[in-house]
C-alpha atoms as a PDB file:
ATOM      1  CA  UNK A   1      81.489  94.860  33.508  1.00  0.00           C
ATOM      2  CA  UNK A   2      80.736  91.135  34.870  1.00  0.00           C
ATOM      3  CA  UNK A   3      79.757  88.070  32.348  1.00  0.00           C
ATOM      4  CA  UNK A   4      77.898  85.358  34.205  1.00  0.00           C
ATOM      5  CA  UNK A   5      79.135  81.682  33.338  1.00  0.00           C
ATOM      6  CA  UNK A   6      76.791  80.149  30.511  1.00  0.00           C
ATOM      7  CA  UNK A   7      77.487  76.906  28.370  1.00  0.00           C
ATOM      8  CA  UNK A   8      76.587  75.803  25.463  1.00  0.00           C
ATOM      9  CA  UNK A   9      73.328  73.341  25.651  1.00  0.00           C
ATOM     10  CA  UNK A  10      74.946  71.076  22.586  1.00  0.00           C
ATOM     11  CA  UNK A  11      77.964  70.848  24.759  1.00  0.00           C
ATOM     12  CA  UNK A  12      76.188  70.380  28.311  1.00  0.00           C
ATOM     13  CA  UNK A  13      74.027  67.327  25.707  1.00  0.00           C
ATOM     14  CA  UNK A  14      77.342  65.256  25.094  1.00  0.00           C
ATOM     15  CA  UNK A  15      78.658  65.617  28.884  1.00  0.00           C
ATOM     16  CA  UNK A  16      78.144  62.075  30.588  1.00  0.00           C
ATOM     17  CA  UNK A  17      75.923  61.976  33.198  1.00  0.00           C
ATOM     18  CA  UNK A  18      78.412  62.108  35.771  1.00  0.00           C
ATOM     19  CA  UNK A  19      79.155  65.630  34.715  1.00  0.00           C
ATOM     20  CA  UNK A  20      75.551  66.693  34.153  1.00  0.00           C
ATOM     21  CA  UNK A  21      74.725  65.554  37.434  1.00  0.00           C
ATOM     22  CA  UNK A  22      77.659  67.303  39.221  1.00  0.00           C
ATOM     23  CA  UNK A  23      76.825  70.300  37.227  1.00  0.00           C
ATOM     24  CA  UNK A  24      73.092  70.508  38.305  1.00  0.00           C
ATOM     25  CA  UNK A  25      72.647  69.052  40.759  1.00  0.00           C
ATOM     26  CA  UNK A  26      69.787  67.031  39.054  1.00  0.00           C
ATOM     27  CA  UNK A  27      69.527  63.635  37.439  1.00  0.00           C
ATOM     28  CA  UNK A  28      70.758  63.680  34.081  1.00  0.00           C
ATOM     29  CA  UNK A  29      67.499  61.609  33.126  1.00  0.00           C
ATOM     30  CA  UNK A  30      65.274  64.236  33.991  1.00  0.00           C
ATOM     31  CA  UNK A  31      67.681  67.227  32.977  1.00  0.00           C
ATOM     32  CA  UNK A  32      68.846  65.813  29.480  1.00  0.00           C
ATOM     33  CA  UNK A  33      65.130  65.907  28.234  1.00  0.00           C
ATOM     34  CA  UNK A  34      64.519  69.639  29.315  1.00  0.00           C
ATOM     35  CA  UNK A  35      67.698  70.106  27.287  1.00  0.00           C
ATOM     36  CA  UNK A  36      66.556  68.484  24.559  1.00  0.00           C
ATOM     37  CA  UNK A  37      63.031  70.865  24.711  1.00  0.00           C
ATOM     38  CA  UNK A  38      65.677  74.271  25.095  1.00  0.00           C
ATOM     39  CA  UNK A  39      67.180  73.211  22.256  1.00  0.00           C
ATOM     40  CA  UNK A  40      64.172  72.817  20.102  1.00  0.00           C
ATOM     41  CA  UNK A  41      63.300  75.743  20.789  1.00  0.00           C
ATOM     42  CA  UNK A  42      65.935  77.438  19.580  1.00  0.00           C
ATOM     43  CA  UNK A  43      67.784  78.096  22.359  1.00  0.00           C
ATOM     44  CA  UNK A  44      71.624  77.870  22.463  1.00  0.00           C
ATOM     45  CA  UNK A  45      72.895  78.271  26.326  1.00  0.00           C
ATOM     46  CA  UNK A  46      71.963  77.962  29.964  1.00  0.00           C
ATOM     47  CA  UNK A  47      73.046  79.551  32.612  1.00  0.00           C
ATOM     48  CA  UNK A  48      75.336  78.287  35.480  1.00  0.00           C
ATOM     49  CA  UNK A  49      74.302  80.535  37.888  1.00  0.00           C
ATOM     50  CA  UNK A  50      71.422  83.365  38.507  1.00  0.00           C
ATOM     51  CA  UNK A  51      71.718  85.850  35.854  1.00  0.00           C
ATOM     52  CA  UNK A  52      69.900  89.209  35.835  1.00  0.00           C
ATOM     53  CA  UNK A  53      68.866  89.482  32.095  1.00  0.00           C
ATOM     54  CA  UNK A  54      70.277  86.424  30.697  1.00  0.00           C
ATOM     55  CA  UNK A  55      69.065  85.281  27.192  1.00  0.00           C
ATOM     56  CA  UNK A  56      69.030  81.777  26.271  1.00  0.00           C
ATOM     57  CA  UNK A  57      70.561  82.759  23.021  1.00  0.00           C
ATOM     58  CA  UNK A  58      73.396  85.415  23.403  1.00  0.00           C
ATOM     59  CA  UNK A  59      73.762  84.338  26.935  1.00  0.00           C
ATOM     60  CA  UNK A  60      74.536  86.972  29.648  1.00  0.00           C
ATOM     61  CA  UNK A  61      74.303  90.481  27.991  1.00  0.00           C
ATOM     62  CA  UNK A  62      76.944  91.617  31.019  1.00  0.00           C
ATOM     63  CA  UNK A  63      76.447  93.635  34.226  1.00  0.00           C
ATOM     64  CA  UNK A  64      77.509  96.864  35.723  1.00  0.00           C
ATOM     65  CA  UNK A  65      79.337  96.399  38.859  1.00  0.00           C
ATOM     66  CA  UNK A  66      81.522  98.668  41.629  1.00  0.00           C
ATOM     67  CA  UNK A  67      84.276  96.390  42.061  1.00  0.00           C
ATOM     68  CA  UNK A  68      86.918  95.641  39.980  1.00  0.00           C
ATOM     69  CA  UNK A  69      86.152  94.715  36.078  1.00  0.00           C
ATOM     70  CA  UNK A  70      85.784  90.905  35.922  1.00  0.00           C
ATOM     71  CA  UNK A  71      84.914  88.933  32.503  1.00  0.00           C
ATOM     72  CA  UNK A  72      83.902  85.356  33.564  1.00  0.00           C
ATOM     73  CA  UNK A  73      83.820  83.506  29.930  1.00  0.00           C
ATOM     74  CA  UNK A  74      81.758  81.125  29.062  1.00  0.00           C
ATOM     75  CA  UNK A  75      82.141  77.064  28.699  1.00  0.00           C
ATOM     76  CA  UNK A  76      82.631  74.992  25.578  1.00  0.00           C
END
């Protein structure tokens, strides 16, 4: 089974904006207020990557795969 790589939105929040920036690829002006809204919400993580099935609230529910078992865990 495979785990994508997920973080927790509070932690992504406190990261400067050099790190948000390196880790999106986005401005952290226009990512920390989407943030903000996603945590509102209710939600608890984003994903780092494409995720088939992810949930913004238990976070990658794991993935069936023909290699070798990997477990990729999650950030902060």
């Amino acid at each position: 089974m495979t785990h994508c790589l997920h973080m927790r939105i509070d932690a992504l929040l406190q990261a400067s904006d050099a790190d948000i920036e390196e880790l999106t690829e986005q401005p952290a002006q226009t990512v920390r207020p989407e943030l903000e809204k996603q945590k509102a919400a209710g939600d608890v993580y984003v994903p780092m990557a494409g995720c088939i099935g992810f949930h913004p609230v238990t976070g990658c529910p794991g993935h069936q795969s023909n290699e070798k078992e990997v477990r990729h865990e999650h950030t902060v």
